[in-house]
C-alpha atoms as a PDB file:
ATOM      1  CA  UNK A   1      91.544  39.653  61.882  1.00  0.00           C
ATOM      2  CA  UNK A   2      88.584  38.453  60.968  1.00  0.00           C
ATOM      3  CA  UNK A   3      87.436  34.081  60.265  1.00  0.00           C
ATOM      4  CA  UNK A   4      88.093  34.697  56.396  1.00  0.00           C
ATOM      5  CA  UNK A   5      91.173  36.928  56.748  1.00  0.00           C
ATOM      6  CA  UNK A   6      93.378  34.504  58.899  1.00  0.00           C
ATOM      7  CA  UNK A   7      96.001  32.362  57.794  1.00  0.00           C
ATOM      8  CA  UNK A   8      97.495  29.473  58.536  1.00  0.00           C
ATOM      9  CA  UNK A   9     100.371  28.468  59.470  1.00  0.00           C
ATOM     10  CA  UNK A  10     101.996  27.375  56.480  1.00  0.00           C
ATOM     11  CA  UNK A  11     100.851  30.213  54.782  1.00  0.00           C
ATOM     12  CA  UNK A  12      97.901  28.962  53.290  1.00  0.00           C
ATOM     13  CA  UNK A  13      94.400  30.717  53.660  1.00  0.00           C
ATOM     14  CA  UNK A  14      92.515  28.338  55.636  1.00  0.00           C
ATOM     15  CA  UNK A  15      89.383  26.672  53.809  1.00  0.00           C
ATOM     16  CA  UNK A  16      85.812  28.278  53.373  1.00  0.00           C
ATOM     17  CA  UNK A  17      84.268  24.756  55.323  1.00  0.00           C
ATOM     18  CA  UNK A  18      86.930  25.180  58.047  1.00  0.00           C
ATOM     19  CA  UNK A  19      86.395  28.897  58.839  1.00  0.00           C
ATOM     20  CA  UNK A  20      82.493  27.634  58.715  1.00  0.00           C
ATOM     21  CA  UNK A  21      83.049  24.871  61.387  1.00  0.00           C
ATOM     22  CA  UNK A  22      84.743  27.245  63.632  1.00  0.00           C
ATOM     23  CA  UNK A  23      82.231  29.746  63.171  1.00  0.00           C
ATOM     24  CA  UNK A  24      79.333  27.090  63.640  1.00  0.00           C
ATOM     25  CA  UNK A  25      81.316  25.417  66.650  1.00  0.00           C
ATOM     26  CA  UNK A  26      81.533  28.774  68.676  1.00  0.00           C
ATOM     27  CA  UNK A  27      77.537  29.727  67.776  1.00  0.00           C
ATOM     28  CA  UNK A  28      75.972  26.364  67.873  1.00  0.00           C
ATOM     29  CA  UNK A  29      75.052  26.368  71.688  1.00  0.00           C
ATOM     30  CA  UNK A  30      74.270  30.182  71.967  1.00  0.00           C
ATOM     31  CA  UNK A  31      71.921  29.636  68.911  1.00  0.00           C
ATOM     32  CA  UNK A  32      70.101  26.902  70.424  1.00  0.00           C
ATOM     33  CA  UNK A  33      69.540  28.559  73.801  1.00  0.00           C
ATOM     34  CA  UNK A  34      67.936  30.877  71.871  1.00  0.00           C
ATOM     35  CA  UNK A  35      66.244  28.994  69.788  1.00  0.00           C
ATOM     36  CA  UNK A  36      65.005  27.124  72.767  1.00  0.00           C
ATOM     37  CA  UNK A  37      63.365  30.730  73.835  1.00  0.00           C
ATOM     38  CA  UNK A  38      61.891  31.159  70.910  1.00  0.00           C
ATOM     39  CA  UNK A  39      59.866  27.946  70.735  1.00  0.00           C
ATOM     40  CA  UNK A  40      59.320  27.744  74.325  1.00  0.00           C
ATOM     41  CA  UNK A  41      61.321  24.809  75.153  1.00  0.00           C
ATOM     42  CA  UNK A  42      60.538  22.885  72.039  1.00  0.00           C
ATOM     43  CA  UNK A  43      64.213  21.350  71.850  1.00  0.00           C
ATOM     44  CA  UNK A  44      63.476  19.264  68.896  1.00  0.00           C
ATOM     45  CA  UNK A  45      62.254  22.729  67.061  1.00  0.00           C
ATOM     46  CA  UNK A  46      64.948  24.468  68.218  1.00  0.00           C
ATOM     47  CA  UNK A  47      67.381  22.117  67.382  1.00  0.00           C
ATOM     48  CA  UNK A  48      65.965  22.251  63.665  1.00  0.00           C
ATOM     49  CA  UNK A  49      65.679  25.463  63.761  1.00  0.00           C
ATOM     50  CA  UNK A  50      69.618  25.689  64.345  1.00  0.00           C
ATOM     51  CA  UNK A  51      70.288  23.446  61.964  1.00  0.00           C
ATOM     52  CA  UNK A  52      68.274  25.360  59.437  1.00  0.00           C
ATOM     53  CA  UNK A  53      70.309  28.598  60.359  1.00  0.00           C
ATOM     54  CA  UNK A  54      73.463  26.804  60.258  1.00  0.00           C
ATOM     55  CA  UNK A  55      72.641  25.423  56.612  1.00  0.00           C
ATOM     56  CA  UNK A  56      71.803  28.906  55.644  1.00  0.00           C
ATOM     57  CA  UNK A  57      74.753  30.904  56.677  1.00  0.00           C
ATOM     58  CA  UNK A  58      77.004  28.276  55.106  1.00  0.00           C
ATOM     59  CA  UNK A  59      75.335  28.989  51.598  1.00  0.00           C
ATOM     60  CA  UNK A  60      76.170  32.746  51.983  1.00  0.00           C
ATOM     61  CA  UNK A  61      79.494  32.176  54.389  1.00  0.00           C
ATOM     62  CA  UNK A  62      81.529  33.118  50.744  1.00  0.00           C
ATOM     63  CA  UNK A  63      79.760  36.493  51.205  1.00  0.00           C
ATOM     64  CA  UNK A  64      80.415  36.959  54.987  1.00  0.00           C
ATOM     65  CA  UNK A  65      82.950  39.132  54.683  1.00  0.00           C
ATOM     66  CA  UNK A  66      81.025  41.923  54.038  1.00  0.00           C
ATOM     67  CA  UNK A  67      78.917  41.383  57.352  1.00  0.00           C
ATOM     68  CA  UNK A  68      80.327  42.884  60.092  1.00  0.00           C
ATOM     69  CA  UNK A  69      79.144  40.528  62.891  1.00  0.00           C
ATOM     70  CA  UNK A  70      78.598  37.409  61.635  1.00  0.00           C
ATOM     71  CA  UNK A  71      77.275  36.359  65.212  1.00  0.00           C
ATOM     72  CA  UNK A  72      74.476  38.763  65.078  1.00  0.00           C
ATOM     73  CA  UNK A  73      73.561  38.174  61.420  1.00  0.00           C
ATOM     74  CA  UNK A  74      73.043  34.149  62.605  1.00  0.00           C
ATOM     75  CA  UNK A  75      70.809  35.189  65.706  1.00  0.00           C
ATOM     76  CA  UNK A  76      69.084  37.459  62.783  1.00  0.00           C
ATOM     77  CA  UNK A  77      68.689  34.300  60.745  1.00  0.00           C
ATOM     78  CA  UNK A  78      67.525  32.416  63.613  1.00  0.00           C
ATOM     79  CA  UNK A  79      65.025  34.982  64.499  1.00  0.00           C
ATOM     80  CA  UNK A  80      63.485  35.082  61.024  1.00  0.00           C
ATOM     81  CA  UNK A  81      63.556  30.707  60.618  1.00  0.00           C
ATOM     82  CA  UNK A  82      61.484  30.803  63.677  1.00  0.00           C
ATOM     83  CA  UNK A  83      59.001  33.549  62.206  1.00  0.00           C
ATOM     84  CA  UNK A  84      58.476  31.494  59.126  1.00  0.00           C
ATOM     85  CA  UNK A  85      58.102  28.562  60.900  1.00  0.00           C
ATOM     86  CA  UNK A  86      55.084  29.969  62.644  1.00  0.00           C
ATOM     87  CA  UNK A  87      53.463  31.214  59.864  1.00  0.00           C
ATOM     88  CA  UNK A  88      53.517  27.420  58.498  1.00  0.00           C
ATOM     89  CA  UNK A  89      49.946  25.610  58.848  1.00  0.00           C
ATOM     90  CA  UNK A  90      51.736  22.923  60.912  1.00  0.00           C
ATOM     91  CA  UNK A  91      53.584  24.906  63.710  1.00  0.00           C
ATOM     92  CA  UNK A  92      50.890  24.568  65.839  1.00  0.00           C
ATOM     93  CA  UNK A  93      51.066  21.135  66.113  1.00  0.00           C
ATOM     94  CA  UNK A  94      53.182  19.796  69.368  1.00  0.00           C
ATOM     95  CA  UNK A  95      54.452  16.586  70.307  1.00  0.00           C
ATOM     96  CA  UNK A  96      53.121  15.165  73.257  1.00  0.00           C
ATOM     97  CA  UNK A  97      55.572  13.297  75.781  1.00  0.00           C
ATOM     98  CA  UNK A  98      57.284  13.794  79.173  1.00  0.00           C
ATOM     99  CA  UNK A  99      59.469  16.578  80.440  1.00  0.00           C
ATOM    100  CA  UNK A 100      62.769  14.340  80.951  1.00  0.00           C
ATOM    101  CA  UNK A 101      64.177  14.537  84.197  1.00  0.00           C
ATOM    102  CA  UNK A 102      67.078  15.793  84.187  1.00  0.00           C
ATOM    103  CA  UNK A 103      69.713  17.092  87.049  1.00  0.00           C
ATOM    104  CA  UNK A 104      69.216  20.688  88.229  1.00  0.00           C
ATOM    105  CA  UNK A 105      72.086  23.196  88.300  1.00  0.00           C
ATOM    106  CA  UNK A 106      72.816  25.081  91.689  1.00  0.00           C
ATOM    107  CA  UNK A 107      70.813  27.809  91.781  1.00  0.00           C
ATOM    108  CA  UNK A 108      68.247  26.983  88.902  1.00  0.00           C
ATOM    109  CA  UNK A 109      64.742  27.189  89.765  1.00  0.00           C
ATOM    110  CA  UNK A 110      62.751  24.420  88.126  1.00  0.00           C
ATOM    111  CA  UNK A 111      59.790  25.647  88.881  1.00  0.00           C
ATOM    112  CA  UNK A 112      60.569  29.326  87.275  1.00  0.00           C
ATOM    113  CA  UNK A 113      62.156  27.541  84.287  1.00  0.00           C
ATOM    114  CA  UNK A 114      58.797  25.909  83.389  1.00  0.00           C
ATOM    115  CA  UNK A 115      56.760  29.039  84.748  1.00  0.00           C
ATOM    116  CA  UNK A 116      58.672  31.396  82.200  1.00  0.00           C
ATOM    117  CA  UNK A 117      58.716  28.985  79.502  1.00  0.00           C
ATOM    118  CA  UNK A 118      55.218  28.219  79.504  1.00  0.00           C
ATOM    119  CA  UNK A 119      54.021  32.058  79.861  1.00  0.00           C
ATOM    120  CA  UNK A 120      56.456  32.420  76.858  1.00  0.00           C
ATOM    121  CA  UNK A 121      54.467  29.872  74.671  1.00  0.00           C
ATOM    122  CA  UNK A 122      51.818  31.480  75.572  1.00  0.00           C
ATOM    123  CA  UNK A 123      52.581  34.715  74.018  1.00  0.00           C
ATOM    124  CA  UNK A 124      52.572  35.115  69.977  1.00  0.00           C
ATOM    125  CA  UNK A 125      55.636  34.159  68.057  1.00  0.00           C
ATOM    126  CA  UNK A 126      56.795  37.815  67.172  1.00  0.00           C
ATOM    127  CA  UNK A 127      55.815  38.923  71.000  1.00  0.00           C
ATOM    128  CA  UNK A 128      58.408  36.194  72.151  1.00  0.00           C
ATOM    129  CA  UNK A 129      60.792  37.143  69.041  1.00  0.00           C
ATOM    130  CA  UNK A 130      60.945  40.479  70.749  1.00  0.00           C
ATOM    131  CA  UNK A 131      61.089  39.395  73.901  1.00  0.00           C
ATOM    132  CA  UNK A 132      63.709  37.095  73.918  1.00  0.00           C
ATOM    133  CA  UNK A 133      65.903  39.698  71.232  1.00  0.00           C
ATOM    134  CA  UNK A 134      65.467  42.723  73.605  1.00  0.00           C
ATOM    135  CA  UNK A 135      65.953  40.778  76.940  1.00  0.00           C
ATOM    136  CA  UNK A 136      67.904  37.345  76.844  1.00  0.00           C
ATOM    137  CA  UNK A 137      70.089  38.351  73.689  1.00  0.00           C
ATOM    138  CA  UNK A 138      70.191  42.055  75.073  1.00  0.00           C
ATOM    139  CA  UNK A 139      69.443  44.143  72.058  1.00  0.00           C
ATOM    140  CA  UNK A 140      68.784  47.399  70.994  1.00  0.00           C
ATOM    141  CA  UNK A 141      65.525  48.737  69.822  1.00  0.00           C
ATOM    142  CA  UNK A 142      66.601  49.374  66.427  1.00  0.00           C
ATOM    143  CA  UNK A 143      68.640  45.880  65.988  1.00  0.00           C
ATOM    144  CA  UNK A 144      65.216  43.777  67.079  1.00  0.00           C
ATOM    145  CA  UNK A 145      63.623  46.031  64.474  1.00  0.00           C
ATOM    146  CA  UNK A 146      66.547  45.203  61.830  1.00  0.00           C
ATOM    147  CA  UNK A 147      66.289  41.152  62.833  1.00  0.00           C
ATOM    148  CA  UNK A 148      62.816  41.321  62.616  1.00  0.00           C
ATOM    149  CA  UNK A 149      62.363  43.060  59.603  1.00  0.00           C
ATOM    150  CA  UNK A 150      59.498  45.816  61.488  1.00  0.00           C
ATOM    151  CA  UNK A 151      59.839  49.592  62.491  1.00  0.00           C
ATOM    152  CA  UNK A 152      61.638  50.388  65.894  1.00  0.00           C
ATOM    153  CA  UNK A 153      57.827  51.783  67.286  1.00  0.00           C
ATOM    154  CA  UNK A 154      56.726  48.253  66.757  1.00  0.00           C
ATOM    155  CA  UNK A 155      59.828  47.296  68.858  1.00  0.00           C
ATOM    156  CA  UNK A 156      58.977  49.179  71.676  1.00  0.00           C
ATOM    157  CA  UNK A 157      54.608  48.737  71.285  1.00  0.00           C
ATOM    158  CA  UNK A 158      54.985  44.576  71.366  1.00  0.00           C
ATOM    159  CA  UNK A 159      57.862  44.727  74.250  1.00  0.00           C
ATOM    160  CA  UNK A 160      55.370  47.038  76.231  1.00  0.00           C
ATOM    161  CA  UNK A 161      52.856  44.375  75.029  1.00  0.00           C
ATOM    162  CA  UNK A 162      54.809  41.249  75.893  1.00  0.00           C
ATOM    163  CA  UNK A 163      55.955  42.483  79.412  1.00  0.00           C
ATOM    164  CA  UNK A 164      52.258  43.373  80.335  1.00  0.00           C
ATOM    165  CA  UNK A 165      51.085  39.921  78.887  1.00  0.00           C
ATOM    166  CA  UNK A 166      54.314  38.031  80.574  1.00  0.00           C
ATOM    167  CA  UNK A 167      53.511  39.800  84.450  1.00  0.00           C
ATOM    168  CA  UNK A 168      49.726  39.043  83.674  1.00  0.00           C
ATOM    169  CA  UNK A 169      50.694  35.362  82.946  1.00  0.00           C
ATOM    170  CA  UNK A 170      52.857  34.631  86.015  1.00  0.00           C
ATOM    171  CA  UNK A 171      51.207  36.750  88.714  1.00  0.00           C
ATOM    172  CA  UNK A 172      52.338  37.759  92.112  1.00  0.00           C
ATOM    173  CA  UNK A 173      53.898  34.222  92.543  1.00  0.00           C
ATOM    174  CA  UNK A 174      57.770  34.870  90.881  1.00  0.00           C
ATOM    175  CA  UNK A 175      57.281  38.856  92.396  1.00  0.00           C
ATOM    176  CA  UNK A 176      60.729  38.434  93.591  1.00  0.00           C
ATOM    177  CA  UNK A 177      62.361  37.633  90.524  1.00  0.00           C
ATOM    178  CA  UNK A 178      61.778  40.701  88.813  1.00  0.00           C
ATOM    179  CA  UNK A 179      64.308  42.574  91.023  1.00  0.00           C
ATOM    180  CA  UNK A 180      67.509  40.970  89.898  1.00  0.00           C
END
């Protein structure tokens, strides 16, 4: 059963605002690791930008039952916050500050983390919209089109675009990476 079909134990349908905190608790960190894509490791953007999502699928979370993948219709959401936030006069303004230090998991690459995210800003917003639809969320063509609200031949013309401008950005120096 779906969030909105499940009951309770008592018997009771369970509330709209609890089915939405479930729903927001089990999206919340997927959201903002994409979010964090999308803005190139801007975590105070992406955090808003979550947050902005979040506020948005509660107004319509009455009418989620006729979505079949809620999940998908937030990344959607997501997707399209970011792409109006760049069209603002203002997104191109960036805090300046530190990168915190912070402990690194096994196996993560600091260097490559800052490499990809910086060749990512570096890219326009809807070339790193596709990107990180088609290749960290691991979309289809046609649902990057859908999110994005363009044709599927502009899908596949700014991921041809993006990978060309991503290997021209980063050189011969993460070669190996591309492999795995």
């Amino acid at each position: 059963m779906g969030l909105l079909g499940r009951i309770a134990g008592d018997g009771v349908h369970t509330s709209r605002a609890d089915d939405f905190r479930e729903f927001a608790a089990g999206r919340t960190n997927h959201l903002f690791r994409s979010a964090c894509l999308l803005t190139s490791g801007d975590i105070h953007l992406a955090e808003d930008l979550v947050q902005e999502t979040l506020g948005r699928m509660y107004a319509l979370w009455g009418r989620v039952s006729r979505i079949d993948n809620p999940a998908a219709y937030a990344q959607t959401v997501l997707v399209r916050t970011f792409l109006t936030h760049q069209r603002r006069r203002s997104a191109g303004e960036r805090p300046l500050g530190e990168i915190p230090d912070t402990a690194a998991h096994p196996g993560d690459d600091p260097a490559l983390r800052v490499a990809l995210l910086d060749a990512l800003g570096r890219l326009t917003p809807k070339d790193r919209a596709v990107v990180v639809l088609r290749y960290w969320e691991d979309r289809s063509i046609d649902e990057t089109a859908e999110a994005m609200n363009v044709s599927p031949a502009a899908v596949r013309t700014r991921s041809v675009r993006a990978l060309a401008k991503l290997r021209e950005q980063l050189g011969g120096r993460f070669a190996e990476f591309a492999d795995r």
